[in-house]
Protein backbone atom coordinates (compact mmCIF):
# COMPACT_ATOMS: atom_id res chain seq x y z
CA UNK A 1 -8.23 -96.27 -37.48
CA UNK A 2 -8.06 -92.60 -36.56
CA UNK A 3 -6.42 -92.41 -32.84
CA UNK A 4 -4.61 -90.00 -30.98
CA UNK A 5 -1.10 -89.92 -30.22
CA UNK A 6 1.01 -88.53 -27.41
CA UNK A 7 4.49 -88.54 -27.64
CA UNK A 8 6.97 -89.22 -24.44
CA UNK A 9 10.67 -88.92 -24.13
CA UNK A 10 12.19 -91.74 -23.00
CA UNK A 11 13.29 -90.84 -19.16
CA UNK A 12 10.83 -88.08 -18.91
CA UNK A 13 8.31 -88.72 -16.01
CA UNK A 14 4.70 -90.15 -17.75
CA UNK A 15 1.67 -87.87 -15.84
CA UNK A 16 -1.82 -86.83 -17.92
CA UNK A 17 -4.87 -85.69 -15.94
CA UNK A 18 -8.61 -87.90 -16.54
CA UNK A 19 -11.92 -86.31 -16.39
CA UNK A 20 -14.93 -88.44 -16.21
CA UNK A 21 -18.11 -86.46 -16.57
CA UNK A 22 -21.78 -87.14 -16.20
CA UNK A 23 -24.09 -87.56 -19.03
CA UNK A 24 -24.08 -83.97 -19.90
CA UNK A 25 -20.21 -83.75 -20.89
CA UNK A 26 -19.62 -81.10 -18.59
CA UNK A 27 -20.73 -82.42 -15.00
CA UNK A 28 -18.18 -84.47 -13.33
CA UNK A 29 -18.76 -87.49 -12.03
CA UNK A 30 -18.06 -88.44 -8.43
CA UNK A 31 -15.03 -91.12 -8.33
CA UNK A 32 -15.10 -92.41 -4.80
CA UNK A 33 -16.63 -95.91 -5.44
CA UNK A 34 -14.83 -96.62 -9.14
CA UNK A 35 -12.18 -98.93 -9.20
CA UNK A 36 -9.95 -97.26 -11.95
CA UNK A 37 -6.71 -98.96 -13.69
CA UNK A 38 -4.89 -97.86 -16.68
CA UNK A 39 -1.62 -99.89 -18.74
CA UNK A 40 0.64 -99.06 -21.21
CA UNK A 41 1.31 -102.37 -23.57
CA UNK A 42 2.47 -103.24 -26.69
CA UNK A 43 0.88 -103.74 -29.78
CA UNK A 44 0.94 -107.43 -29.17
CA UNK A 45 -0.04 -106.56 -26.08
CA UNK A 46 2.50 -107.17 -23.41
CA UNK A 47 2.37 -105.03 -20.70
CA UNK A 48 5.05 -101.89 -20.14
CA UNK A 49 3.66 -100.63 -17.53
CA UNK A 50 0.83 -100.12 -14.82
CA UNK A 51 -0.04 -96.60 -14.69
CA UNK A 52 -0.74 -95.23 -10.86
CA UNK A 53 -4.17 -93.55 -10.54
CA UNK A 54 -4.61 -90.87 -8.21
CA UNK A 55 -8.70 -89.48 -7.70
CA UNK A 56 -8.04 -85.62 -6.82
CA UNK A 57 -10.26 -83.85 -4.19
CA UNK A 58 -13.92 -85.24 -5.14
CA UNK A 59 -15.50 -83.15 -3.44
CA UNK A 60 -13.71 -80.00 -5.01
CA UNK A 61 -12.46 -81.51 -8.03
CA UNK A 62 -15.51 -84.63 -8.81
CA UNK A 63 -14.27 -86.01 -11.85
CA UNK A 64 -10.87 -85.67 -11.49
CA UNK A 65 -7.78 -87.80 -11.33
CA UNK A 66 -4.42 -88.22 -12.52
CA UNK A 67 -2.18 -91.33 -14.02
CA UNK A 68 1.33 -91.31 -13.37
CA UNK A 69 4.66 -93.22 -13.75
CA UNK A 70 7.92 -92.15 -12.50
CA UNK A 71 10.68 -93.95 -13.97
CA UNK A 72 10.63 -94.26 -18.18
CA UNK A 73 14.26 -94.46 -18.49
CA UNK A 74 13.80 -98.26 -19.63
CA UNK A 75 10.87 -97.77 -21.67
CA UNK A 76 11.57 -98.94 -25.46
CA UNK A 77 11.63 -96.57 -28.20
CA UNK A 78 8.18 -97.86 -30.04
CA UNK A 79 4.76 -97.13 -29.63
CA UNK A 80 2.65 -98.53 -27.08
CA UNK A 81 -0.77 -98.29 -26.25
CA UNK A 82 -2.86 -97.16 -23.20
CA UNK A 83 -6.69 -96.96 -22.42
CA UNK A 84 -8.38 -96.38 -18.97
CA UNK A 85 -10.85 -98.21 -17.76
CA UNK A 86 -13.54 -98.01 -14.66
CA UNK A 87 -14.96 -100.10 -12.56
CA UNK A 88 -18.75 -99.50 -10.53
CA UNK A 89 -19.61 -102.24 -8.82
CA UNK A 90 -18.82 -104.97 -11.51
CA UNK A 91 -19.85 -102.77 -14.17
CA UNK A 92 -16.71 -101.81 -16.80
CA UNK A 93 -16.51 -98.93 -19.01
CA UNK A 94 -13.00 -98.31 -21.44
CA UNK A 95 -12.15 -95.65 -22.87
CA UNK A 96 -10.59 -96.04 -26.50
CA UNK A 97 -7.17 -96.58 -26.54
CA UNK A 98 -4.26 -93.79 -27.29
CA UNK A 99 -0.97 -94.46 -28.76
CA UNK A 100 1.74 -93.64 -26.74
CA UNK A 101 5.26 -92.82 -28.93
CA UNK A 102 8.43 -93.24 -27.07
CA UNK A 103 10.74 -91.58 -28.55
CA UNK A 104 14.76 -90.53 -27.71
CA UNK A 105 15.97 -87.68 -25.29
CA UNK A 106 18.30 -85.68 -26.30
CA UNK A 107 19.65 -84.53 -23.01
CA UNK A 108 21.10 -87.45 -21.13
């Protein structure tokens, strides 16, 4: 399984920025009526942590949003793995999933 990795240091504050775009890859999508959710688990799957979605501006940024966690001072050193997924109306779409690698801070 080929899958993409980001790697986090433990205590540093978790943020990456989402783009959903329209058919054409380019074209983003307006997000006001998705319900979007995104966790961080395991690979047995117990859950670290519920990421908090934020939709930028739609209608100057349509597409756009941001998932966030403050506090990853207690996170595990491990992997973990996240994937976002959408909601219209009943209708789900996931992304694939990304490993997440927690690894030590040096500065403490």
């Amino acid at each position: 399984m080929n899958m993409d990795t980001l790697k986090l240091k433990r205590g540093d504050t978790f943020g990456v920025q989402g783009f959903l775009a329209d058919d054409d890859g380019v074209t983003g999508v307006d997000l006001g009526p998705y319900n979007i959710r995104s966790h961080i688990r395991s690979a047995s799957g117990i859950l670290l942590e519920e990421l908090v979605v934020t939709k930028l501006d739609q209608s100057e940024f349509p597409g756009r949003f941001s998932l966030s966690c403050g506090d990853t001072s207690e996170w595990p050193l491990s992997v973990f793995y996240c994937d976002i997924e959408y909601d219209l109306g009943g209708n789900i779409m996931s992304t694939d999933s990304v490993a997440i690698q927690v690894i030590r801070d040096e500065t403490i």
